[in-house]
N, C-alpha and C. Protein backbone atom coordinates (compact mmCIF):
# COMPACT_ATOMS: atom_id res chain seq x y z
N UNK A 1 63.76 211.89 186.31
CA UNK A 1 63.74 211.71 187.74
C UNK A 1 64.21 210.31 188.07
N UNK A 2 64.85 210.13 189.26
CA UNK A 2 65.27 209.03 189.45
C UNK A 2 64.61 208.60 191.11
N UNK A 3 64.60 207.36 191.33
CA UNK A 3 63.98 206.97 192.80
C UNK A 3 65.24 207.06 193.10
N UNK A 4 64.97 207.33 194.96
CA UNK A 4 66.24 207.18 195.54
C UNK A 4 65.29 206.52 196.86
N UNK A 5 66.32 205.76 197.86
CA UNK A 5 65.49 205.65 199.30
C UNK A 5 65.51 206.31 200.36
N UNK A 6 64.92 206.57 201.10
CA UNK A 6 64.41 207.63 201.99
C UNK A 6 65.55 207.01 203.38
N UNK A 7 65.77 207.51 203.90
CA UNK A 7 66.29 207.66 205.11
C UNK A 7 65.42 208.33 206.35
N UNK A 8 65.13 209.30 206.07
CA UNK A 8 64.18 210.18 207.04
C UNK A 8 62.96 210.13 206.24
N UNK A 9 61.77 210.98 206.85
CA UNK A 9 60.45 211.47 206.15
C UNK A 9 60.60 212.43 205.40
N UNK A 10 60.60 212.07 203.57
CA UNK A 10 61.08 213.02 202.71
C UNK A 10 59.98 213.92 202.16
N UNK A 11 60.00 214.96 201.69
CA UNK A 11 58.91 215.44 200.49
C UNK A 11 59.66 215.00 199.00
N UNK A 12 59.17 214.28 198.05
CA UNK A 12 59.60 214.06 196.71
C UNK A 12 59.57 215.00 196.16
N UNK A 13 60.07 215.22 195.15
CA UNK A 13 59.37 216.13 193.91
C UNK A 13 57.84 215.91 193.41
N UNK A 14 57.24 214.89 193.45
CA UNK A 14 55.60 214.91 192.97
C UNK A 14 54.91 215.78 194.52
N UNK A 15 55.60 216.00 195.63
CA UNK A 15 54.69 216.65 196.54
C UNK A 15 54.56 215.72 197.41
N UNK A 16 54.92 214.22 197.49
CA UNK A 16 54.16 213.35 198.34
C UNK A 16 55.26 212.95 199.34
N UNK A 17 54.78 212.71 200.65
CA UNK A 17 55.70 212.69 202.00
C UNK A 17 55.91 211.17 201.77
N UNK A 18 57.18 210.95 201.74
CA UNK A 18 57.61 209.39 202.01
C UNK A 18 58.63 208.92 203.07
N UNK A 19 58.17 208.01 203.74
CA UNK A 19 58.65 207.25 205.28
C UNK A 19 59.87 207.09 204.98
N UNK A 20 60.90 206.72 205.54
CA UNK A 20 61.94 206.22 205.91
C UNK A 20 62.04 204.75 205.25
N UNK A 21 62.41 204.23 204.51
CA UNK A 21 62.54 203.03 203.65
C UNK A 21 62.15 203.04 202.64
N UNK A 22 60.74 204.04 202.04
CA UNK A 22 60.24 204.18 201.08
C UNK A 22 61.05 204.69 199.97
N UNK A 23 60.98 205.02 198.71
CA UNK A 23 60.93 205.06 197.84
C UNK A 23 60.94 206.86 196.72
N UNK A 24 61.44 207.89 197.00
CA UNK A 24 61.50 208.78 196.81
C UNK A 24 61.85 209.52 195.23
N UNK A 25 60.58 210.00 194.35
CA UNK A 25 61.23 210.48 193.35
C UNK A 25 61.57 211.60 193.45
N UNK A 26 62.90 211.68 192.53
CA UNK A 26 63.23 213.03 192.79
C UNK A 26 64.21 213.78 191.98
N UNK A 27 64.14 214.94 191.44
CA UNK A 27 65.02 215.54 190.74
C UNK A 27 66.31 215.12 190.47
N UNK A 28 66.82 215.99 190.24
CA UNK A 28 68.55 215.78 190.38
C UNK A 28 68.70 216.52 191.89
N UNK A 29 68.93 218.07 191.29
CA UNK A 29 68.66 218.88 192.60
C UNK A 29 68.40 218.94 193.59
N UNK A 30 67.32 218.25 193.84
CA UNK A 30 66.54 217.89 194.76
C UNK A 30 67.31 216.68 195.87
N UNK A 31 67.31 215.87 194.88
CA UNK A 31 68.36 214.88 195.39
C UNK A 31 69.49 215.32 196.03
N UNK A 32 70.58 216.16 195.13
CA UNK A 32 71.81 215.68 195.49
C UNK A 32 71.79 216.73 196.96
N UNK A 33 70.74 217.68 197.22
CA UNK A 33 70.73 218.90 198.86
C UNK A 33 69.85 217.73 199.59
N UNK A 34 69.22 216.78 199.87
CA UNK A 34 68.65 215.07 200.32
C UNK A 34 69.85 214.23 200.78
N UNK A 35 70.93 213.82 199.75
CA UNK A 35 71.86 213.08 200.32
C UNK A 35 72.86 214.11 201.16
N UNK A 36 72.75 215.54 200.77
CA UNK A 36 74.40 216.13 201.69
C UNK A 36 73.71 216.17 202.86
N UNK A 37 72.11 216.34 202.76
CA UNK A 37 71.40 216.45 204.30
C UNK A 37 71.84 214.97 205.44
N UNK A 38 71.82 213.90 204.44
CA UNK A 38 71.65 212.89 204.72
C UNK A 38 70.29 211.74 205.07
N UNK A 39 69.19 212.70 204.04
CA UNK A 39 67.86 212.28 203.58
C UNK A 39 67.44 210.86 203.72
N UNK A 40 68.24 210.69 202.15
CA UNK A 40 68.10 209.69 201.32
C UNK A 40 69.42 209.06 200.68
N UNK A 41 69.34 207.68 200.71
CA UNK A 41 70.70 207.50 199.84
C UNK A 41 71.42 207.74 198.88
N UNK A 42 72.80 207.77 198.89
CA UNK A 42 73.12 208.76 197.48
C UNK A 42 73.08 208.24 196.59
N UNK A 43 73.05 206.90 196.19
CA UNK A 43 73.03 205.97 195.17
C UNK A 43 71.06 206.22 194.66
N UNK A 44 70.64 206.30 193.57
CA UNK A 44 69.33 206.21 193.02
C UNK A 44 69.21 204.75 193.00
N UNK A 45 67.98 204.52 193.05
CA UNK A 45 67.97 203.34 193.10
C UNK A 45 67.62 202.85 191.80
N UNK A 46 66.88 203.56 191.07
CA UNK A 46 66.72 203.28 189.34
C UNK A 46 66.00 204.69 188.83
N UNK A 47 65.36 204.28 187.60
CA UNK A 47 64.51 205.72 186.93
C UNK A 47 63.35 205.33 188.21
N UNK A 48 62.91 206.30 187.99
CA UNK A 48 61.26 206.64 188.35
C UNK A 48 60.58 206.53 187.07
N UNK A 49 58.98 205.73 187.69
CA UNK A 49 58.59 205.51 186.30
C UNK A 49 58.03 207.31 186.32
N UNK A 50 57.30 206.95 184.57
CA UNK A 50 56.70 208.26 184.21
C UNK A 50 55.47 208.70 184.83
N UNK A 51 55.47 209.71 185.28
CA UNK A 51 54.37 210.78 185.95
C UNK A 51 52.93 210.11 185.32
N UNK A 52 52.23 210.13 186.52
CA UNK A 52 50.60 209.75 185.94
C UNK A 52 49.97 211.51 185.18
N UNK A 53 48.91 211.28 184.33
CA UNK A 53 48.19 212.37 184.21
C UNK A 53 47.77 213.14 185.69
N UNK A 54 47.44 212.55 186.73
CA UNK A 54 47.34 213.45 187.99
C UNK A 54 48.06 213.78 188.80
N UNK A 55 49.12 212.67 188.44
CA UNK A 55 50.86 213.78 189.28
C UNK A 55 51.07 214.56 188.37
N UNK A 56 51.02 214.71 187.26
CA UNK A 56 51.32 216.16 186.10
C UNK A 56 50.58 217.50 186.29
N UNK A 57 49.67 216.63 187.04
CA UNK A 57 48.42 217.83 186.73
C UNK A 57 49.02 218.45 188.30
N UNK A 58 49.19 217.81 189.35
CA UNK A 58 49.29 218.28 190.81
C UNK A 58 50.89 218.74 190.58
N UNK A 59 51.83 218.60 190.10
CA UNK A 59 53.33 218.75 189.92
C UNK A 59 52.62 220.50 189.73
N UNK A 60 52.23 220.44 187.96
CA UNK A 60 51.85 222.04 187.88
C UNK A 60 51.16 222.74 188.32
N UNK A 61 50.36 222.39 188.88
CA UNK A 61 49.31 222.88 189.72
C UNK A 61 50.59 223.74 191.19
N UNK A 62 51.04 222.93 191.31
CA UNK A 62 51.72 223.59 192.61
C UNK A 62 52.86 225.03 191.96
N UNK A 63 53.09 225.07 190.95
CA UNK A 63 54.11 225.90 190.41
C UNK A 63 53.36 227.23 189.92
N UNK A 64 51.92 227.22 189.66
CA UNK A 64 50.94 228.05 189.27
C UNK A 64 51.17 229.51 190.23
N UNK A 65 51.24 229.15 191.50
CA UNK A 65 51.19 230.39 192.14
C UNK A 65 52.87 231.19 192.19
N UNK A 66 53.45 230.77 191.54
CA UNK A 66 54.70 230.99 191.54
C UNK A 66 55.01 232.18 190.02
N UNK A 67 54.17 232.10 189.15
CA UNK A 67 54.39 232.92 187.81
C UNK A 67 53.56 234.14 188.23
N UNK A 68 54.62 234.95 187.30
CA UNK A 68 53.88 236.10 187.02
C UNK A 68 53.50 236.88 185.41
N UNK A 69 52.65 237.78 185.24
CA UNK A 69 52.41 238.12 184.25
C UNK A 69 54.02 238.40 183.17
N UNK A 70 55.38 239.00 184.10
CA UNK A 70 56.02 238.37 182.58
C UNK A 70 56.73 237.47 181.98
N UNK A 71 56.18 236.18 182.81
CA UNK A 71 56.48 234.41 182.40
C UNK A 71 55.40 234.33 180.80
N UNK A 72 54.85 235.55 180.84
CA UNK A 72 53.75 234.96 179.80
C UNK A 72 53.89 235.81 178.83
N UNK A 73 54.34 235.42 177.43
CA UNK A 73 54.35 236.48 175.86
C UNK A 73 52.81 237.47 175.99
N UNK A 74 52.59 238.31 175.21
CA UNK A 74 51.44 239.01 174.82
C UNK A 74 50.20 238.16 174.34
N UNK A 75 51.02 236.75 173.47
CA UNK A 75 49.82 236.13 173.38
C UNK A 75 49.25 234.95 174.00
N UNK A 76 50.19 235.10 175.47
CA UNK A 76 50.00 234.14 176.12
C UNK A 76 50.27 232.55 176.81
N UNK A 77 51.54 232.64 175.92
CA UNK A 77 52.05 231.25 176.07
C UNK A 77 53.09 231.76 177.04
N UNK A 78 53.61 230.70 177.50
CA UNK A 78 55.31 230.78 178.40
C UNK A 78 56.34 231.17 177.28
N UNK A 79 56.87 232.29 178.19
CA UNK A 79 58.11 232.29 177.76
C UNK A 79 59.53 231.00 177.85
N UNK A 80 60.46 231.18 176.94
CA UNK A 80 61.25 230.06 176.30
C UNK A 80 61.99 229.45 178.25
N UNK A 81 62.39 230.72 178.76
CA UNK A 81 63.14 230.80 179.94
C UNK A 81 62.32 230.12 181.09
N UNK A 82 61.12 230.89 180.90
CA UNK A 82 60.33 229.72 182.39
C UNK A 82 59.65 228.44 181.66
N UNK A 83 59.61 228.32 180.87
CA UNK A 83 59.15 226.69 180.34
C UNK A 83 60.58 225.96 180.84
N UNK A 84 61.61 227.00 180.45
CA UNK A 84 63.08 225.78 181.28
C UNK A 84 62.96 225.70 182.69
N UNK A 85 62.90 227.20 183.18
CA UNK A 85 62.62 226.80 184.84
C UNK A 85 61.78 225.69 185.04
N UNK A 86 60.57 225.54 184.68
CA UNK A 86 59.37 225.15 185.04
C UNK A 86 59.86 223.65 184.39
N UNK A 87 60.46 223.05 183.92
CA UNK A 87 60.74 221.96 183.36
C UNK A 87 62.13 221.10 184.62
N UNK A 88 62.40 221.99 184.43
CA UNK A 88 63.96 221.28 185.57
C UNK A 88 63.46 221.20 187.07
N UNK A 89 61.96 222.52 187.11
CA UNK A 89 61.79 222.10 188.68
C UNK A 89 60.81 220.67 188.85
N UNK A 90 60.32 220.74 188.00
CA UNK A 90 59.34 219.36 187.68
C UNK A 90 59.79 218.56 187.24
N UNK A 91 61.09 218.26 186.04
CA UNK A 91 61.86 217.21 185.89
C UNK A 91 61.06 216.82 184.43
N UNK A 92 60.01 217.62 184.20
CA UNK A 92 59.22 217.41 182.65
C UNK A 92 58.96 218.39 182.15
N UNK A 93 58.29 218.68 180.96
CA UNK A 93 58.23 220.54 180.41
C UNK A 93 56.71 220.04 180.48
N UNK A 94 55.83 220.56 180.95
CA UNK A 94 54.24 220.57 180.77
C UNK A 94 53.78 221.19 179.99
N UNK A 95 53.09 220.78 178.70
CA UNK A 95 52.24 221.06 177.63
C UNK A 95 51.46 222.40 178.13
N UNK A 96 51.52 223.18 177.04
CA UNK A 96 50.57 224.54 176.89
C UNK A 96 49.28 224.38 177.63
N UNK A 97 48.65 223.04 177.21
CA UNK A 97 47.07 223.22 177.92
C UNK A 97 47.22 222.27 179.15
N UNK A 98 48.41 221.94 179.99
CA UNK A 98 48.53 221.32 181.06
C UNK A 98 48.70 222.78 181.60
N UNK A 99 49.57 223.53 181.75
CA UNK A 99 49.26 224.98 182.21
C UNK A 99 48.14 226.03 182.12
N UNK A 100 47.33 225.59 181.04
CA UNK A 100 46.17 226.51 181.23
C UNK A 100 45.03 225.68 182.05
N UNK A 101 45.23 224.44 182.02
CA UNK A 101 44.07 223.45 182.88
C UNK A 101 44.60 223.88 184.18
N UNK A 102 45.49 224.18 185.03
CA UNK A 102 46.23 224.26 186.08
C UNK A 102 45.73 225.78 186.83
N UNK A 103 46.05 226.65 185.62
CA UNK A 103 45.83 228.15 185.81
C UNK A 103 44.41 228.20 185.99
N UNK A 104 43.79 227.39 185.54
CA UNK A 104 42.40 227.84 185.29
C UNK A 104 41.71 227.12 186.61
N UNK A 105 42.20 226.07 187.30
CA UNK A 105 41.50 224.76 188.41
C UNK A 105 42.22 226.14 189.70
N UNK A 106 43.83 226.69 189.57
CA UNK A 106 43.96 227.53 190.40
C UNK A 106 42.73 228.98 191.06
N UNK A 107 42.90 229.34 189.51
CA UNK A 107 41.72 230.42 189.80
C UNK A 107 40.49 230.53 190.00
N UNK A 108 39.82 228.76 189.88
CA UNK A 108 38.14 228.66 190.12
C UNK A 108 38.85 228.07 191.81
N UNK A 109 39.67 227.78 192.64
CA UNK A 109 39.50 227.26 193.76
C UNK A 109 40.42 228.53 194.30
N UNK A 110 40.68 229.53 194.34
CA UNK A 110 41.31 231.01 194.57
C UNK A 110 39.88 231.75 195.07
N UNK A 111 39.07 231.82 193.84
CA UNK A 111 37.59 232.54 193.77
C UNK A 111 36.62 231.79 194.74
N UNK A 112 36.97 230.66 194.91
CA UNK A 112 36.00 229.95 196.21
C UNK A 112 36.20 230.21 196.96
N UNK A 113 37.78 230.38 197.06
CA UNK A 113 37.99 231.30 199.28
C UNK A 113 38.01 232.49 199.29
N UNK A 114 37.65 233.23 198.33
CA UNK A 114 37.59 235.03 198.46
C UNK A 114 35.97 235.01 199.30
């Protein structure tokens, strides 16, 4: 991921709304439909540093409601194909038990609003 600067009020890729001057991480993707909008500048401004343990955890956390039972082998892990999806939309591949901590925080706060 690379920072870029905001022009308008952006959503990043970690989820977080940033002002107009601020500081925006963000995909590739993400980026380059930002600058044709006329977002953010097209130039990056450098890397983005690396994801905290609780932007990793909130990055996957948000992608959770998005899988379905056949993202997942018989015994349970991701398949080869959505670990790539799930890597390019996040810009990192999230560890086996970063997805089951995710799946599992989804479905105890799912079961609280039923």
């Amino acid at each position: 991921m690379k920072l870029y600067r905001a022009l308008w009020n952006v959503q990043d890729s970690t989820g977080k709304f940033v002002p107009p001057g601020g500081e925006a991480k963000l995909d590739h993707e993400t980026a380059l439909a930002l600058v044709a909008q006329g977002a953010v500048e097209a130039e990056p401004i450098g890397d983005a540093p690396a994801l905290s343990d609780d932007e990793r955890h909130t990055a996957v956390l948000k992608l959770v409601p998005d899988l379905s039972i056949g993202d997942f082998t018989q015994a349970g892990q991701l398949r080869a194909e959505t670990r790539r999806r799930i890597a390019a939309a996040l810009g990192f591949e999230p560890t086996d038990d970063e997805i089951r901590a995710a799946g599992e925080a989804y479905a105890k706060a799912q079961s609280g609003n039923a």
